[in-house]
C-alpha atoms as a PDB file:
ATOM      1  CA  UNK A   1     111.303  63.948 145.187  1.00  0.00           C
ATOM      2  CA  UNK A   2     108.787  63.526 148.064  1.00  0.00           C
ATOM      3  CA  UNK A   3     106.164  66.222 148.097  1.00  0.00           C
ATOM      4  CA  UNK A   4     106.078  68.967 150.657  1.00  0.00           C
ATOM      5  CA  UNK A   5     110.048  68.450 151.500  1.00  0.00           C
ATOM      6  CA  UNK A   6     110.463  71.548 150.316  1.00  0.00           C
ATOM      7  CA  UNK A   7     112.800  70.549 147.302  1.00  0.00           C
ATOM      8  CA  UNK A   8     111.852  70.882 143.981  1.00  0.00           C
ATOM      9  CA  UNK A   9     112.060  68.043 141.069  1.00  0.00           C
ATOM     10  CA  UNK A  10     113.655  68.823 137.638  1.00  0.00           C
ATOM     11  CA  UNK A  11     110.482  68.571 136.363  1.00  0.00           C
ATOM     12  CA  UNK A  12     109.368  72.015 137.994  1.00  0.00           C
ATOM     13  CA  UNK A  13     112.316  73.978 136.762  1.00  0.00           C
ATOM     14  CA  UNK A  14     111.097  75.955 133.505  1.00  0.00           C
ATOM     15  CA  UNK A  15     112.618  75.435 130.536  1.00  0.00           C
ATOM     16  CA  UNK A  16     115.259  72.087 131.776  1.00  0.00           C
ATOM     17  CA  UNK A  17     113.053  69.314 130.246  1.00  0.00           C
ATOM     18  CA  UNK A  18     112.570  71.144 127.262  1.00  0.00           C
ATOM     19  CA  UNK A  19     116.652  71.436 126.660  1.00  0.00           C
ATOM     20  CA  UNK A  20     117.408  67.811 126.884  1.00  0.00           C
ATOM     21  CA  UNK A  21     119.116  66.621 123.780  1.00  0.00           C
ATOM     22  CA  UNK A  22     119.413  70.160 122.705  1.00  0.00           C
ATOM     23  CA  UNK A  23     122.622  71.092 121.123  1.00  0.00           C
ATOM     24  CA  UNK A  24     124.223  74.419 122.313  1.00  0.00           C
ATOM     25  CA  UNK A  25     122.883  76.252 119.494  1.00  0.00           C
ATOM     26  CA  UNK A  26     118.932  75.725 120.838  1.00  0.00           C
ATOM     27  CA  UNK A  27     119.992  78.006 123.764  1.00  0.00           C
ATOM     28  CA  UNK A  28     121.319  80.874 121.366  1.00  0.00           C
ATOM     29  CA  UNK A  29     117.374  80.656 119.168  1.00  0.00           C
ATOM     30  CA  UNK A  30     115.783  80.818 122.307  1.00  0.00           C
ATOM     31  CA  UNK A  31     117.812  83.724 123.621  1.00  0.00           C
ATOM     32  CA  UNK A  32     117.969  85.109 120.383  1.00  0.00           C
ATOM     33  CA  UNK A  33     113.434  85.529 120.701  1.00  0.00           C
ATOM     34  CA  UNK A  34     112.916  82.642 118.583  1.00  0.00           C
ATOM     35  CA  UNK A  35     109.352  80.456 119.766  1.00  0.00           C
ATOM     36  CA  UNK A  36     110.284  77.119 121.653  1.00  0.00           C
ATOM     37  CA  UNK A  37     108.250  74.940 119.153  1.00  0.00           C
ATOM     38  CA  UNK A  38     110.357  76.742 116.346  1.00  0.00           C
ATOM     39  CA  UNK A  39     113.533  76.819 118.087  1.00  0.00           C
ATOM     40  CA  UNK A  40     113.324  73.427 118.657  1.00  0.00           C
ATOM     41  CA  UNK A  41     112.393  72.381 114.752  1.00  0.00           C
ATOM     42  CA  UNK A  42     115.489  74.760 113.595  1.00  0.00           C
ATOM     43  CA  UNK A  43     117.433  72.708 116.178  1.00  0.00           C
ATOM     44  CA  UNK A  44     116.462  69.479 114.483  1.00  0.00           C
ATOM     45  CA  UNK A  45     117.141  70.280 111.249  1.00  0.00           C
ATOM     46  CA  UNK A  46     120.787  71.238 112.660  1.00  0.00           C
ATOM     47  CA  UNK A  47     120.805  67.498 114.021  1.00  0.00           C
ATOM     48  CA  UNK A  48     120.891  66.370 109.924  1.00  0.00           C
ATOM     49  CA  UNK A  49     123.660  68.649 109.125  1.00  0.00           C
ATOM     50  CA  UNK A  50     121.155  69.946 106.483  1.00  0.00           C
ATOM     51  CA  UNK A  51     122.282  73.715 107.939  1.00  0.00           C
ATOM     52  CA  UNK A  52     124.694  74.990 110.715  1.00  0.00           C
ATOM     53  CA  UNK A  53     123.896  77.780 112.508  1.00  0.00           C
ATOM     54  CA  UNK A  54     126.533  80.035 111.421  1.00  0.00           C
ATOM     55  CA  UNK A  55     124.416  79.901 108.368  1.00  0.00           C
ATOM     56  CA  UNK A  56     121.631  81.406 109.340  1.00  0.00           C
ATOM     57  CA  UNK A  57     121.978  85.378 108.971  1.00  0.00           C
ATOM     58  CA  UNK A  58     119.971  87.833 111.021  1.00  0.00           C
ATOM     59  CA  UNK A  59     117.899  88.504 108.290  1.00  0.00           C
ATOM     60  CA  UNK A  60     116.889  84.939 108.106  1.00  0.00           C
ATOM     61  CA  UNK A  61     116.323  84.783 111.994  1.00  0.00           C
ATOM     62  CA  UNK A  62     114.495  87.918 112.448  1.00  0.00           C
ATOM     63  CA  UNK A  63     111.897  86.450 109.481  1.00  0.00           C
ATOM     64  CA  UNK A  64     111.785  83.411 111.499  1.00  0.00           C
ATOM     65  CA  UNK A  65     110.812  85.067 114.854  1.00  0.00           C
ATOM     66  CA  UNK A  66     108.272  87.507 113.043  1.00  0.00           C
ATOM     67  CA  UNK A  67     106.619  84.775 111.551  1.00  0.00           C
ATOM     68  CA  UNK A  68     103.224  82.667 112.860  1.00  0.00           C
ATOM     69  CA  UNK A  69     104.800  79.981 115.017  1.00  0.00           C
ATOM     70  CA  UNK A  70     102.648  77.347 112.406  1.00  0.00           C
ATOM     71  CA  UNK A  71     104.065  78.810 109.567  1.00  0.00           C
ATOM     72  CA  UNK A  72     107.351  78.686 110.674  1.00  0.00           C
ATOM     73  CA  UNK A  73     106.920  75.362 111.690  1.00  0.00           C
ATOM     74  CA  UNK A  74     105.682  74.333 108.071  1.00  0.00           C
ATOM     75  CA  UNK A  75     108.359  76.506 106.281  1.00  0.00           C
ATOM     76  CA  UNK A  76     111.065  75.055 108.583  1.00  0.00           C
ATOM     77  CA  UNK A  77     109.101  71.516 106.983  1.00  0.00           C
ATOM     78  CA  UNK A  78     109.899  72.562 103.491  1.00  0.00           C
ATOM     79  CA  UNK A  79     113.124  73.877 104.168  1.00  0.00           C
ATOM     80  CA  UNK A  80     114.418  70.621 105.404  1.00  0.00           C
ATOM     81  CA  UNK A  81     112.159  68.187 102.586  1.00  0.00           C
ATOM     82  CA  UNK A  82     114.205  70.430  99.840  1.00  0.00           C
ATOM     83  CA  UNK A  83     117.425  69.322  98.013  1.00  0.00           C
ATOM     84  CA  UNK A  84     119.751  71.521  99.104  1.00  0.00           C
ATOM     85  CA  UNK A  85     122.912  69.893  97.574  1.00  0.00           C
ATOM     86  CA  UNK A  86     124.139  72.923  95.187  1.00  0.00           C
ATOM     87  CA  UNK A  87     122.497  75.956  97.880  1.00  0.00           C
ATOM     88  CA  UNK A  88     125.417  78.181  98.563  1.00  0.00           C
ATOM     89  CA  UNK A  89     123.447  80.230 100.563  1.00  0.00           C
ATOM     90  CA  UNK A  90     121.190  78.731 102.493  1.00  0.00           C
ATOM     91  CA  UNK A  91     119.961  81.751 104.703  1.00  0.00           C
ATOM     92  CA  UNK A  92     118.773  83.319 101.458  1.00  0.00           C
ATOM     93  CA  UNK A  93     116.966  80.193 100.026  1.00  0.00           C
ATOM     94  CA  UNK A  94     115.118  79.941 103.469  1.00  0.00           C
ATOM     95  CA  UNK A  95     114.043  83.792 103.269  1.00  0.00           C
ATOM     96  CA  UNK A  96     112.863  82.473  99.771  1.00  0.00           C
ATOM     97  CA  UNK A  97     110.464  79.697 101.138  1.00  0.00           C
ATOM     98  CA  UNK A  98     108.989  81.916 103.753  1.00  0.00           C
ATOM     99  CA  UNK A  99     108.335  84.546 100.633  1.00  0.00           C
ATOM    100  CA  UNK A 100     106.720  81.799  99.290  1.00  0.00           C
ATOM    101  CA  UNK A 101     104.685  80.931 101.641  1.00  0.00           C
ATOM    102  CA  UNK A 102     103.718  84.478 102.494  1.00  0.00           C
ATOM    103  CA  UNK A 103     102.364  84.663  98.626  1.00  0.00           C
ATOM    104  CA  UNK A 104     100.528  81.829  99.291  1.00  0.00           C
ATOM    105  CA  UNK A 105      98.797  82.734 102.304  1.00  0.00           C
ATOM    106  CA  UNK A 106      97.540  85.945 100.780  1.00  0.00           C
ATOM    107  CA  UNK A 107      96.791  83.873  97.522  1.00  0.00           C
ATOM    108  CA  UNK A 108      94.142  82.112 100.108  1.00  0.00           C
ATOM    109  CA  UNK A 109      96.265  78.836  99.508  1.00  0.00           C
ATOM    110  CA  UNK A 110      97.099  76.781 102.385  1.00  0.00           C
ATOM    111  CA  UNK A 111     100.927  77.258 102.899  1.00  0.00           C
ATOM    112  CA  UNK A 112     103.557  74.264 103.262  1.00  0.00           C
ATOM    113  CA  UNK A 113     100.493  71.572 104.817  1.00  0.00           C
ATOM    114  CA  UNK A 114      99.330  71.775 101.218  1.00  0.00           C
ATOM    115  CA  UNK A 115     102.337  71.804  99.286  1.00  0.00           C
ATOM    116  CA  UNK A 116     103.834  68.743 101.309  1.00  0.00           C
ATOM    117  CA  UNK A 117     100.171  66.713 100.397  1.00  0.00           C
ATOM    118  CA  UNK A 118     100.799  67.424  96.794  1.00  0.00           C
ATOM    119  CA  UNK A 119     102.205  65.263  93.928  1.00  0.00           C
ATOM    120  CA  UNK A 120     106.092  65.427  94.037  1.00  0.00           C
ATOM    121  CA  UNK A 121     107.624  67.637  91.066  1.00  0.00           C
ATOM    122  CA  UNK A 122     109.814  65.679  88.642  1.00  0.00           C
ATOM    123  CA  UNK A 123     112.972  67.227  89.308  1.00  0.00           C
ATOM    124  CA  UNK A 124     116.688  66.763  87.609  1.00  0.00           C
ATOM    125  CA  UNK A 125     118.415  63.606  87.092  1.00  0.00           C
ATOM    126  CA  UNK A 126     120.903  64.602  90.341  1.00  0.00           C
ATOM    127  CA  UNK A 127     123.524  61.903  88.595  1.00  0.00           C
ATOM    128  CA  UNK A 128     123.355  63.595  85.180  1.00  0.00           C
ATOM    129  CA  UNK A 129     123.686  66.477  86.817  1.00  0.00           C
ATOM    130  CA  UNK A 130     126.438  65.204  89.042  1.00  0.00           C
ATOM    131  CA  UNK A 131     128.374  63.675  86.285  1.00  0.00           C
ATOM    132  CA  UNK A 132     127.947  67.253  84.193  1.00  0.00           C
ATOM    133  CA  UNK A 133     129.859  69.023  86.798  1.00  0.00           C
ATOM    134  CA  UNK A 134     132.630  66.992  87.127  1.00  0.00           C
ATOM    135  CA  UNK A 135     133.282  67.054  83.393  1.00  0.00           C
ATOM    136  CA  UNK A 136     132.963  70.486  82.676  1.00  0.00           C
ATOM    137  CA  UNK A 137     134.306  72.148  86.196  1.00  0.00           C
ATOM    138  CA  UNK A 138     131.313  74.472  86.328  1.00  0.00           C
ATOM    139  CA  UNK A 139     129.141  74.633  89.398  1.00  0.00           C
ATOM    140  CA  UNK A 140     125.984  75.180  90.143  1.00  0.00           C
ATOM    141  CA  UNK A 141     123.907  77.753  92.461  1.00  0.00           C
ATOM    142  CA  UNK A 142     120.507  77.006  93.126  1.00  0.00           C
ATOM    143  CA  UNK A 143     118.413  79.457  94.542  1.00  0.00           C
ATOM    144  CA  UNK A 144     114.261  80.024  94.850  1.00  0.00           C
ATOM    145  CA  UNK A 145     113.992  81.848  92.496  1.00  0.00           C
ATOM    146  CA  UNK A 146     116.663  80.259  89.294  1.00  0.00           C
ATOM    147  CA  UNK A 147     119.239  77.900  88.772  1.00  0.00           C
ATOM    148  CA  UNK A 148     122.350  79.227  87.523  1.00  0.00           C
ATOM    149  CA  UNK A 149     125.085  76.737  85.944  1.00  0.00           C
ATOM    150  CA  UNK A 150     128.556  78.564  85.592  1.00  0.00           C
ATOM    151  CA  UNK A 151     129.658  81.764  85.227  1.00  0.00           C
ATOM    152  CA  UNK A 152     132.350  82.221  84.850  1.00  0.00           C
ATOM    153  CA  UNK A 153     133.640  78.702  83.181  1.00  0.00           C
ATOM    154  CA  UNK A 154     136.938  77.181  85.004  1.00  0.00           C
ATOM    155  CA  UNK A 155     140.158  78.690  84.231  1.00  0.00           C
ATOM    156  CA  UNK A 156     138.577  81.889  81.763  1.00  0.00           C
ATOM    157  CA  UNK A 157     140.578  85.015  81.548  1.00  0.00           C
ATOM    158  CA  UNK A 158     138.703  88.317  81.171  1.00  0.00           C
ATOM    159  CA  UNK A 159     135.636  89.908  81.172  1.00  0.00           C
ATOM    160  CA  UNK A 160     132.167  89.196  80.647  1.00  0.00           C
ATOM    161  CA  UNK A 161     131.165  88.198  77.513  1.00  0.00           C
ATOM    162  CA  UNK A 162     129.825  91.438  75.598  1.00  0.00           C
ATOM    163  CA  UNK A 163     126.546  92.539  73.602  1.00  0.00           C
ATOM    164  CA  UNK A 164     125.578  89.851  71.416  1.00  0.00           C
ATOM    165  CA  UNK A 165     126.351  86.736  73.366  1.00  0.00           C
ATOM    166  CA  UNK A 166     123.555  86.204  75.323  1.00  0.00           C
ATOM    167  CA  UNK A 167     120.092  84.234  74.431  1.00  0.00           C
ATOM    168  CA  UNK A 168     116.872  83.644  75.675  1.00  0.00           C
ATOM    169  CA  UNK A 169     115.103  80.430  75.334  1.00  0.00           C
ATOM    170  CA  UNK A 170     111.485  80.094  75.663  1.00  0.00           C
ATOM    171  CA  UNK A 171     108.448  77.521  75.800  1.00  0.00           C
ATOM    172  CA  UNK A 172     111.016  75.217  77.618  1.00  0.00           C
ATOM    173  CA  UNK A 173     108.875  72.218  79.279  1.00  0.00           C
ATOM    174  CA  UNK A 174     108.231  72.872  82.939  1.00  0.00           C
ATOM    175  CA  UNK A 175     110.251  69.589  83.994  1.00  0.00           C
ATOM    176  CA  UNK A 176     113.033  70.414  81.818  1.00  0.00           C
ATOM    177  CA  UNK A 177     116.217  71.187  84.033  1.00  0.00           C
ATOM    178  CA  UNK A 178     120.056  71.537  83.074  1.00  0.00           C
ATOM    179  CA  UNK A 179     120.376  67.934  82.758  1.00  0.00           C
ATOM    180  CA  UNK A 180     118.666  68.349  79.486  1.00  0.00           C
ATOM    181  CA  UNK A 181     119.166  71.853  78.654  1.00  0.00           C
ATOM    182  CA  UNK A 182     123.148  71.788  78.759  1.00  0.00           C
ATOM    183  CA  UNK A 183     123.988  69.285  76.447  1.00  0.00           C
ATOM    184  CA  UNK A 184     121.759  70.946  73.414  1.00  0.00           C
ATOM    185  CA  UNK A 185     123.532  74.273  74.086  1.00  0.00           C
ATOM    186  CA  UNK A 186     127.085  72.809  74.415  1.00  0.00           C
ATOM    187  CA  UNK A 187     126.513  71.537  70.740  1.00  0.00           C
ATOM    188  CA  UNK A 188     126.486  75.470  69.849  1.00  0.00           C
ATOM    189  CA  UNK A 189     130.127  76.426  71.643  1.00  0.00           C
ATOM    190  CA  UNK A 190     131.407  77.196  75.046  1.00  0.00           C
ATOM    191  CA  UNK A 191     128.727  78.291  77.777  1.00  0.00           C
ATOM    192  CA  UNK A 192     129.381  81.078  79.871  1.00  0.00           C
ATOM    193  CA  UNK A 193     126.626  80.655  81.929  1.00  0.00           C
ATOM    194  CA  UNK A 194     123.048  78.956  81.628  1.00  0.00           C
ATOM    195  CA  UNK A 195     120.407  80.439  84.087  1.00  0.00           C
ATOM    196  CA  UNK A 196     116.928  78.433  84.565  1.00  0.00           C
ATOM    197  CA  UNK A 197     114.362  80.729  85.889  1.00  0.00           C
ATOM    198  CA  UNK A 198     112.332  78.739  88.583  1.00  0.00           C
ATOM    199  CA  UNK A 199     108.527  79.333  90.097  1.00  0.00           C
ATOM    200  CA  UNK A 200     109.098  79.280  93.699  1.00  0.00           C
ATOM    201  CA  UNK A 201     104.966  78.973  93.947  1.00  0.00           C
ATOM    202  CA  UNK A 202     104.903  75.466  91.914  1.00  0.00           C
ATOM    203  CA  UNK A 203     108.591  73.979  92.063  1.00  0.00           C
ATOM    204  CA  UNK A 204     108.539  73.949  88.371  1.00  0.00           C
ATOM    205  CA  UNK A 205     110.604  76.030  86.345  1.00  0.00           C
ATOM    206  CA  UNK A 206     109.063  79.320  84.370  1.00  0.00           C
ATOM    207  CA  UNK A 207     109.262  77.835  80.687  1.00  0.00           C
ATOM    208  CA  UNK A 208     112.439  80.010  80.214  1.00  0.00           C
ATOM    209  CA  UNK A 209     115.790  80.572  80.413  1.00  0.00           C
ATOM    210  CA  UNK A 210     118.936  83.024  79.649  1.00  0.00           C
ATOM    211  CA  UNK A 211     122.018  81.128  78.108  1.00  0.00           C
ATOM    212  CA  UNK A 212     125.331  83.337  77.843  1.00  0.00           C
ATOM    213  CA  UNK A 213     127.656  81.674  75.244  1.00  0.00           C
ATOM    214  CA  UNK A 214     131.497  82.796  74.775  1.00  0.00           C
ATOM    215  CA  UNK A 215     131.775  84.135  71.476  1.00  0.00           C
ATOM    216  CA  UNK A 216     128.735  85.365  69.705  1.00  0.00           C
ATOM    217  CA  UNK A 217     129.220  82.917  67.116  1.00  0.00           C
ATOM    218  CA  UNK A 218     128.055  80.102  69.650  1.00  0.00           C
ATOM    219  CA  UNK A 219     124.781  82.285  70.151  1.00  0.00           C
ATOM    220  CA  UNK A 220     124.019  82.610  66.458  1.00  0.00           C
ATOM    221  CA  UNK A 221     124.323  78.367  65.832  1.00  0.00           C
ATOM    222  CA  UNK A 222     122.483  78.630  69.149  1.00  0.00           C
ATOM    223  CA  UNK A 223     119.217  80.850  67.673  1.00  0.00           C
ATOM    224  CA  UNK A 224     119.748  78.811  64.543  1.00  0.00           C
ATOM    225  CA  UNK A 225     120.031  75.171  65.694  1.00  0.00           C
ATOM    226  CA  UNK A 226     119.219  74.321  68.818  1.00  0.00           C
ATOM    227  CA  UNK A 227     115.150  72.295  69.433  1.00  0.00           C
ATOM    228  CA  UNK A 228     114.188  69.945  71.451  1.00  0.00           C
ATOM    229  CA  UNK A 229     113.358  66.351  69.363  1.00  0.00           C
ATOM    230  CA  UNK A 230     112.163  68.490  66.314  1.00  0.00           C
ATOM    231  CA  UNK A 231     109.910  70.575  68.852  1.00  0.00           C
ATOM    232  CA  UNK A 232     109.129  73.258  66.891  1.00  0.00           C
ATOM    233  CA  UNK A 233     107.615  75.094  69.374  1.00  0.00           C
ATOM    234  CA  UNK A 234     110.937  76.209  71.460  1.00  0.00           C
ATOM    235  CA  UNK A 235     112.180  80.159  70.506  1.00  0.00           C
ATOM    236  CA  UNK A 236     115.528  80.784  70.960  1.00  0.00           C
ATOM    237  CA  UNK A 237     116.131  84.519  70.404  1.00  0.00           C
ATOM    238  CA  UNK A 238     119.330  86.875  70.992  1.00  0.00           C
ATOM    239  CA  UNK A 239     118.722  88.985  74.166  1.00  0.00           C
ATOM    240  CA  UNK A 240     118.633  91.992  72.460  1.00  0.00           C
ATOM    241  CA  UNK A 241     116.152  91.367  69.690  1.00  0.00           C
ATOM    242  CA  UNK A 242     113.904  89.541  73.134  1.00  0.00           C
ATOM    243  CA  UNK A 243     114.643  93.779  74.866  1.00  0.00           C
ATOM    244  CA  UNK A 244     113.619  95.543  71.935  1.00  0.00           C
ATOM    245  CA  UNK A 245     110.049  93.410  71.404  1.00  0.00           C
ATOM    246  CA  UNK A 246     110.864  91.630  68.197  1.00  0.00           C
ATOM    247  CA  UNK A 247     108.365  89.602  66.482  1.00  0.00           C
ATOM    248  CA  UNK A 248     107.707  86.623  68.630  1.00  0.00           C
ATOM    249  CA  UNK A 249     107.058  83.130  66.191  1.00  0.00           C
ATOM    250  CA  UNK A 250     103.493  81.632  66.031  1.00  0.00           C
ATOM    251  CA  UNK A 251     102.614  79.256  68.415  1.00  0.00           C
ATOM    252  CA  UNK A 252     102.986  76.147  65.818  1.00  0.00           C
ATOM    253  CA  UNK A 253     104.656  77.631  63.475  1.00  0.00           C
ATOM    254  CA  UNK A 254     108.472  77.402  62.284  1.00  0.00           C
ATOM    255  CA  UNK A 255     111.283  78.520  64.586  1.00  0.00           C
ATOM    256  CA  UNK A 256     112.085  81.400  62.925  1.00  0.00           C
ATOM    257  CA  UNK A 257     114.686  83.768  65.036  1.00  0.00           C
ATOM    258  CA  UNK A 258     116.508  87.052  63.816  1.00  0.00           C
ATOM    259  CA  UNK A 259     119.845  87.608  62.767  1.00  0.00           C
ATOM    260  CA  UNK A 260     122.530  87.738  65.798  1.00  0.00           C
ATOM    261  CA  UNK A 261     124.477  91.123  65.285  1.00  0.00           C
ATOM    262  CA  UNK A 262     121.368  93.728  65.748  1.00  0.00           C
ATOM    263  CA  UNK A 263     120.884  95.956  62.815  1.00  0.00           C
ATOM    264  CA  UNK A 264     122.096  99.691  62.700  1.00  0.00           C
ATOM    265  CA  UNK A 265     119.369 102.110  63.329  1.00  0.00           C
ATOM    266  CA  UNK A 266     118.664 104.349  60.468  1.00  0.00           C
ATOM    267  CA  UNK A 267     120.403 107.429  60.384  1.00  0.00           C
ATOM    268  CA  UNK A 268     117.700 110.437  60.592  1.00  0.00           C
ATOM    269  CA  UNK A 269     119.238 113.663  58.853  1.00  0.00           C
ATOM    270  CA  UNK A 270     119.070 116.714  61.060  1.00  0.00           C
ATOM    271  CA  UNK A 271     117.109 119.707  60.631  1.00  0.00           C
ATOM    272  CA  UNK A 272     118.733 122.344  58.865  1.00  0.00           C
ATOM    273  CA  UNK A 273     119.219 125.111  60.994  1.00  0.00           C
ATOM    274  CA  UNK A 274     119.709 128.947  59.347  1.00  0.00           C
ATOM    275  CA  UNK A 275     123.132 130.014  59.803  1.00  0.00           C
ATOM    276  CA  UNK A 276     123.230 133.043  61.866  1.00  0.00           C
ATOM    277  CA  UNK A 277     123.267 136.605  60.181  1.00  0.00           C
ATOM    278  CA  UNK A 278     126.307 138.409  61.297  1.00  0.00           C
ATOM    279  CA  UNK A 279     125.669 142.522  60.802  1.00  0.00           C
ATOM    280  CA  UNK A 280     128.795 144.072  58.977  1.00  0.00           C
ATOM    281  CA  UNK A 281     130.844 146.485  60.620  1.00  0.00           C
ATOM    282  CA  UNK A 282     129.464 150.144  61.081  1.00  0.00           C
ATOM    283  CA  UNK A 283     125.279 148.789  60.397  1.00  0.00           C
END
């Protein structure tokens, strides 16, 4: 428009230009308090059909808007560059990156800039994975903070298994994922559930991991059996020997594991205790 004709161009209105090839859900972020730059990012990442809005909770959204508008720019980066294929609940994981990056802020650590420069981590073979699924009928939750595979398996009746069926498996390699980890424990019996603890702070997982089996026989071939290529260095210990602080094997030495069914306590005789003196009648 001409100057001084008293109209004005779309230019001047606030906010127009910045909603062109916004999708209706940009207006609700902005409304909702959410910084333009931000709004806009979130609104991008909607554009991939990476995350809908109606997935986003108002815990996740009230992080978001609280947050540094840089840092929720980068965590917004990191949130989209993850695989989010088996995330059922992807307003958690994102609270999960932003606790992430909070740690490493106060850490002194540069936040997502840093993390995004780095080497990628070797993750899972997706098609092993993939093809592991499909034959067993189990899924598979992925959150920040573990990866959980089952629970309960396809078509099981009852409870949760009991005491006894549960193991924990330590000095598992730190690029070590299901992939790997499920076949060696399916040798032992039917898996309940098999959860992979991860490090949010590296992308790596912790070294360890819980494995419920079906029957506590399956855990006692499991604590028996199952190494990785002669690796004499995994422990694989019941749950309940790992709660009480049993004996932990050398580092280099033989895998040597207690027996499944914990031991009775001893019993401890009680205290004799006087029997009361009852007066006679008349004293």
């Amino acid at each position: 428009m001409a100057e001084g004709n008293g109209e004005i161009s779309i230019e001047e209105v606030p906010g127009k230009d910045s909603e062109v090839g916004r999708t209706p859900d940009y207006r609700k972020l902005i409304d909702y308090g959410l910084d333009s730059k931000v709004a806009a990012k979130l609104d991008d990442i909607y554009k991939t059909g990476k995350l809908a809005h109606a997935e986003l909770d108002e815990r996740a959204l009230d992080a978001l808007k609280e947050f540094p508008t840089d840092g929720a720019l980068s965590v917004l980066g990191q949130f989209l560059d993850s695989n989010l294929e088996h995330v059922s609940n992807k307003s958690a994981y994102l609270c999960g990156v932003m606790k992430t990056y909070r740690q490493k802020s106060r850490a002194g650590v540069q936040g997502a800039p840093a993390l995004s420069a780095a080497a990628p981590v070797k993750g899972p073979d997706e098609d092993k994975i993939k093809q592991i699924l499909q034959r067993t009928g189990y899924t598979l939750d992925v959150t920040t903070g573990q990866r959980k595979y089952g629970g309960p398996p396809p078509g099981w009746e009852g409870g949760t298994p009991g005491a006894g069926c549960e193991v924990f498996c330590g000095k598992i390699p730190k690029d070590m994922y299901e992939d790997e980890l499920i076949p060696l424990f399916e040798r032992c019996g039917n898996i309940w559930d098999l959860r992979l603890m991860m490090d949010p702070m590296t992308g790596t997982n912790r070294g360890y991991a819980f494995v419920t089996f079906t029957t506590r026989e399956a855990t006692q071939r499991a604590v028996q059996e199952v190494k990785c290529n002669s690796n004499e260095l995994w422990v694989v210990l019941p749950l309940w020997a790992m709660v009480r602080g049993s004996v932990w094997p050398a580092v280099g030495g033989p895998l040597v594991a207690p027996a499944c069914v914990p031991p009775r306590r001893p019993s401890v005789p009680r205290p004799a205790v006087p029997s009361p003196v009852i007066p006679a009648a008349g004293e």
